[in-house]
Protein backbone atom coordinates (compact mmCIF):
# COMPACT_ATOMS: atom_id res chain seq x y z
CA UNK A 1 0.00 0.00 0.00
CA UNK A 2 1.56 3.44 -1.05
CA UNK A 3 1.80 5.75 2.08
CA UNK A 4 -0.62 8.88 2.09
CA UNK A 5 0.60 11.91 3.01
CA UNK A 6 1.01 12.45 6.97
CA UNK A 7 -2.16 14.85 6.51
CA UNK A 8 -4.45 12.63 4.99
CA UNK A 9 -3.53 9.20 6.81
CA UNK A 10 -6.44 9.88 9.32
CA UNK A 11 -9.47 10.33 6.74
CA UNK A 12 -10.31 6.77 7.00
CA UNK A 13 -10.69 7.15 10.80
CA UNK A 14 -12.99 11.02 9.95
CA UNK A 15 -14.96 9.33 7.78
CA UNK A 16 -15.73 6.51 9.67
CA UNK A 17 -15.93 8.87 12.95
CA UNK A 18 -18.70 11.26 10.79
CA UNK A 19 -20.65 7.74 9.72
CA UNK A 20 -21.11 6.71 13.11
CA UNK A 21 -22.41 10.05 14.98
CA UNK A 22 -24.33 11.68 11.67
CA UNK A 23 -25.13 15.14 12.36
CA UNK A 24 -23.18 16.00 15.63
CA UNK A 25 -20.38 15.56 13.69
CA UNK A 26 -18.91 18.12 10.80
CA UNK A 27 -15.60 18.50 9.59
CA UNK A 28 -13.25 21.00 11.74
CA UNK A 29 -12.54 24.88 11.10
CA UNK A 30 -9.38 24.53 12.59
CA UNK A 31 -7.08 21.72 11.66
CA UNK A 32 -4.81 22.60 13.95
CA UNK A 33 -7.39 22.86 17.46
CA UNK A 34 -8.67 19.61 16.16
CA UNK A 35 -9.77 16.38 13.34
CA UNK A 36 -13.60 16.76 13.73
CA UNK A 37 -16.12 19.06 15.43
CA UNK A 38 -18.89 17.43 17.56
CA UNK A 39 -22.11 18.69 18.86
CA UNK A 40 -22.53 18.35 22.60
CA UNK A 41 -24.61 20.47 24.81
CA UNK A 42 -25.06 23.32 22.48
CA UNK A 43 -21.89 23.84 21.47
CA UNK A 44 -19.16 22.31 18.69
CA UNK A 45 -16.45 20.69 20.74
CA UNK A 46 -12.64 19.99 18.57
CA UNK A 47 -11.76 16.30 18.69
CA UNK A 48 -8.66 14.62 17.29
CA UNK A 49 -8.70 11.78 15.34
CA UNK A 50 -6.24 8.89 14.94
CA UNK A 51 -6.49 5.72 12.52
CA UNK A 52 -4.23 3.04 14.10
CA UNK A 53 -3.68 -0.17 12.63
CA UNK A 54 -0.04 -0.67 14.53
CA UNK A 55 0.68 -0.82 17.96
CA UNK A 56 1.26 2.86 17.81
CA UNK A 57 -1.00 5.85 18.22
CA UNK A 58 1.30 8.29 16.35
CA UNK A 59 1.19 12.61 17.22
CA UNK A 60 -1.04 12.74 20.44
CA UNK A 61 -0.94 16.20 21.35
CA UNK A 62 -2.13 16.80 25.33
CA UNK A 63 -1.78 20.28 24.99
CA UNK A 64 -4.34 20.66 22.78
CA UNK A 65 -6.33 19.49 25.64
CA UNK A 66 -9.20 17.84 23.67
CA UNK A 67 -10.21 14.25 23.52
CA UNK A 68 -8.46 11.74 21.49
CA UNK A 69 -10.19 9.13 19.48
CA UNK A 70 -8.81 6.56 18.33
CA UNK A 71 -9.50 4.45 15.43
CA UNK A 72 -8.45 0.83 14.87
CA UNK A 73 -10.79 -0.92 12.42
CA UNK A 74 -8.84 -4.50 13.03
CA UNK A 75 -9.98 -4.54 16.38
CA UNK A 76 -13.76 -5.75 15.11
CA UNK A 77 -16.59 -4.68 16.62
CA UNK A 78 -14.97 -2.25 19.96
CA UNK A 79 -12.74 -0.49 17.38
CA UNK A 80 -13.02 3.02 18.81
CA UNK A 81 -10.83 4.02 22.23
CA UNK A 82 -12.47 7.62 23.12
CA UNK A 83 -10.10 8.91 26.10
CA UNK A 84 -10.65 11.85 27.59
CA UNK A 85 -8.18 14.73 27.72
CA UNK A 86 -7.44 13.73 31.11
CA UNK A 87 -6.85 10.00 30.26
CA UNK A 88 -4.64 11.75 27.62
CA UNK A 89 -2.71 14.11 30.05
CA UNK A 90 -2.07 11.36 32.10
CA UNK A 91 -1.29 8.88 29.64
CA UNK A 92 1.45 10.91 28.55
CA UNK A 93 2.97 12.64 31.81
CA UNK A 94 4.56 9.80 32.52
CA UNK A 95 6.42 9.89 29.34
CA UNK A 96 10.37 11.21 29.77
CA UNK A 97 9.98 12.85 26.41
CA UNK A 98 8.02 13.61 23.12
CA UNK A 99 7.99 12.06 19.88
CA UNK A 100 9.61 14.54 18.40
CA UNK A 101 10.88 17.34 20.73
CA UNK A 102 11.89 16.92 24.88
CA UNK A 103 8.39 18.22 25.31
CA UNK A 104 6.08 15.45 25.61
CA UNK A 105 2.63 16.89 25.85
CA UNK A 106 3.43 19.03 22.70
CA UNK A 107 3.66 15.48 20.83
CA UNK A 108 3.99 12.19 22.01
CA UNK A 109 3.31 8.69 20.66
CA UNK A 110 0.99 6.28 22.79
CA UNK A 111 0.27 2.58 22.53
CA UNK A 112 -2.98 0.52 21.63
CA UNK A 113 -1.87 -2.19 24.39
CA UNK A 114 -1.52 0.68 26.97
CA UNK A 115 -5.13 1.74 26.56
CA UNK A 116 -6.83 0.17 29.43
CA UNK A 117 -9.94 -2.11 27.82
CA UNK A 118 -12.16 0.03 29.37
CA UNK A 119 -11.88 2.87 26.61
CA UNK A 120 -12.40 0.65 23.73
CA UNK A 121 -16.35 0.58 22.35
CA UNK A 122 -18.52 0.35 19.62
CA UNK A 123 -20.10 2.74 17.04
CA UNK A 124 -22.90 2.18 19.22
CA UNK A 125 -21.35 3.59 22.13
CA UNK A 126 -18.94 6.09 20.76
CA UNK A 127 -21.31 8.80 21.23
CA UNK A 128 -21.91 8.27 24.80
CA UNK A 129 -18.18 7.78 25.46
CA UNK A 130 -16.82 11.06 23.63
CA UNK A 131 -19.85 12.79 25.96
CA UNK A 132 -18.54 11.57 29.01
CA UNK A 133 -15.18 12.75 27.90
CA UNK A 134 -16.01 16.14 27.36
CA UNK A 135 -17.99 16.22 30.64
CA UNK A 136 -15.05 15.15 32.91
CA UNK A 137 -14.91 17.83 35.31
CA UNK A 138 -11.15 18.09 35.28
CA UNK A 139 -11.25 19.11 32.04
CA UNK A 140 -11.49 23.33 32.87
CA UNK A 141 -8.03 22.81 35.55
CA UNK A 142 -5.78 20.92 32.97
CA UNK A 143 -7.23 23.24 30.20
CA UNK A 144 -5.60 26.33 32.42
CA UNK A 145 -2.68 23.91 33.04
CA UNK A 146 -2.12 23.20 29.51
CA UNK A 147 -2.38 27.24 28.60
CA UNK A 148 0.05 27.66 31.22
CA UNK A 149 2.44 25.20 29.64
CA UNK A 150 1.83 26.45 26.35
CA UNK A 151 2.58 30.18 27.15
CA UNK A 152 6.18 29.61 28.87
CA UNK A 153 7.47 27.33 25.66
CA UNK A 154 6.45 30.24 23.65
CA UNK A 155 8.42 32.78 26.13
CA UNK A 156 11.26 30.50 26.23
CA UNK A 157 11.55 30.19 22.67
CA UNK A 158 11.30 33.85 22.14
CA UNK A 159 13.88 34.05 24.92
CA UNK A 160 16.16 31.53 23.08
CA UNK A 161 14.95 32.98 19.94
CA UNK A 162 16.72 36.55 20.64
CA UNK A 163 19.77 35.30 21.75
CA UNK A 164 20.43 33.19 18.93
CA UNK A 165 19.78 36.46 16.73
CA UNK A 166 22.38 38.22 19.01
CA UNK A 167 24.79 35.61 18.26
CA UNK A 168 24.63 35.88 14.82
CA UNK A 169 24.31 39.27 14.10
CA UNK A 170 28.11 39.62 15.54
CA UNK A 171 28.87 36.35 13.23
């Protein structure tokens, strides 16, 4: 099978996502805040998205701070793991590092065997489950932990940013 482009290797998962909960579901504004929108207590909530065949749930970003679905059609019938961004936070705190950078709630890679059974469900029960994760009252404190986070990388790297300028401006 040819490899898709990184951007595209989840519209499987969308598609299949926007099948099984119809009309709460429409495609984001904002690929970056999230995969999908869904409809939940009058409002459009982000989610991200992830078709995983592997072992490995690729790009998990906890500083997003929105739920993570997860995709894995070879798992039959429970092929959707909804965790919440809580169950994502914590997944991935105990991580030494990201994926890519030192920084591993920017981006970090989880595992289908470390997902607890309990997350796993069916179409049938994917739209319950992704309610319940958007209803978890810790949502609001890591939100304001996450922005928190967020706001000192950027300072850093402007920090970092400025000195490296300074350094090559006498170069």
């Amino acid at each position: 099978m040819t490899r898709q482009s990184i951007r595209n290797e989840g519209e499987p998962a969308e598609v299949a996502f926007s099948k099984a909960l119809g009309e709460k579901v429409k495609p984001s504004d904002d690929s970056r805040k999230g995969d999908r929108l869904f409809f939940h207590q009058g409002q459009w909530h982000y989610v991200e998205i992830k078709h995983c065949e592997s072992n490995t749930v690729n790009q998990v970003r906890a500083i997003k701070c929105t739920p993570l679905v997860v995709f894995s059609p070879d798992k039959g019938k429970r092929c959707w793991a909804v965790l919440s961004a809580r169950l994502v936070a914590k997944l991935v705190a105990n991580k030494r590092r990201g994926q890519h950078t030192e920084i591993p709630f920017e981006c970090a890679n989880l595992t289908r065997s470390s997902l607890h059974d309990q997350v796993w469900c069916t179409d049938t029960e994917l739209d319950q489950r992704l309610q319940a994760a958007l209803d978890d009252p810790l949502n609001g404190p890591i939100k304001s932990v996450m922005n928190e986070l967020l706001a000192e990388i950027k300072s850093l790297c402007d920090k970092y940013r400025k000195r490296l300028k300074s350094l090559f401006s006498i170069w």
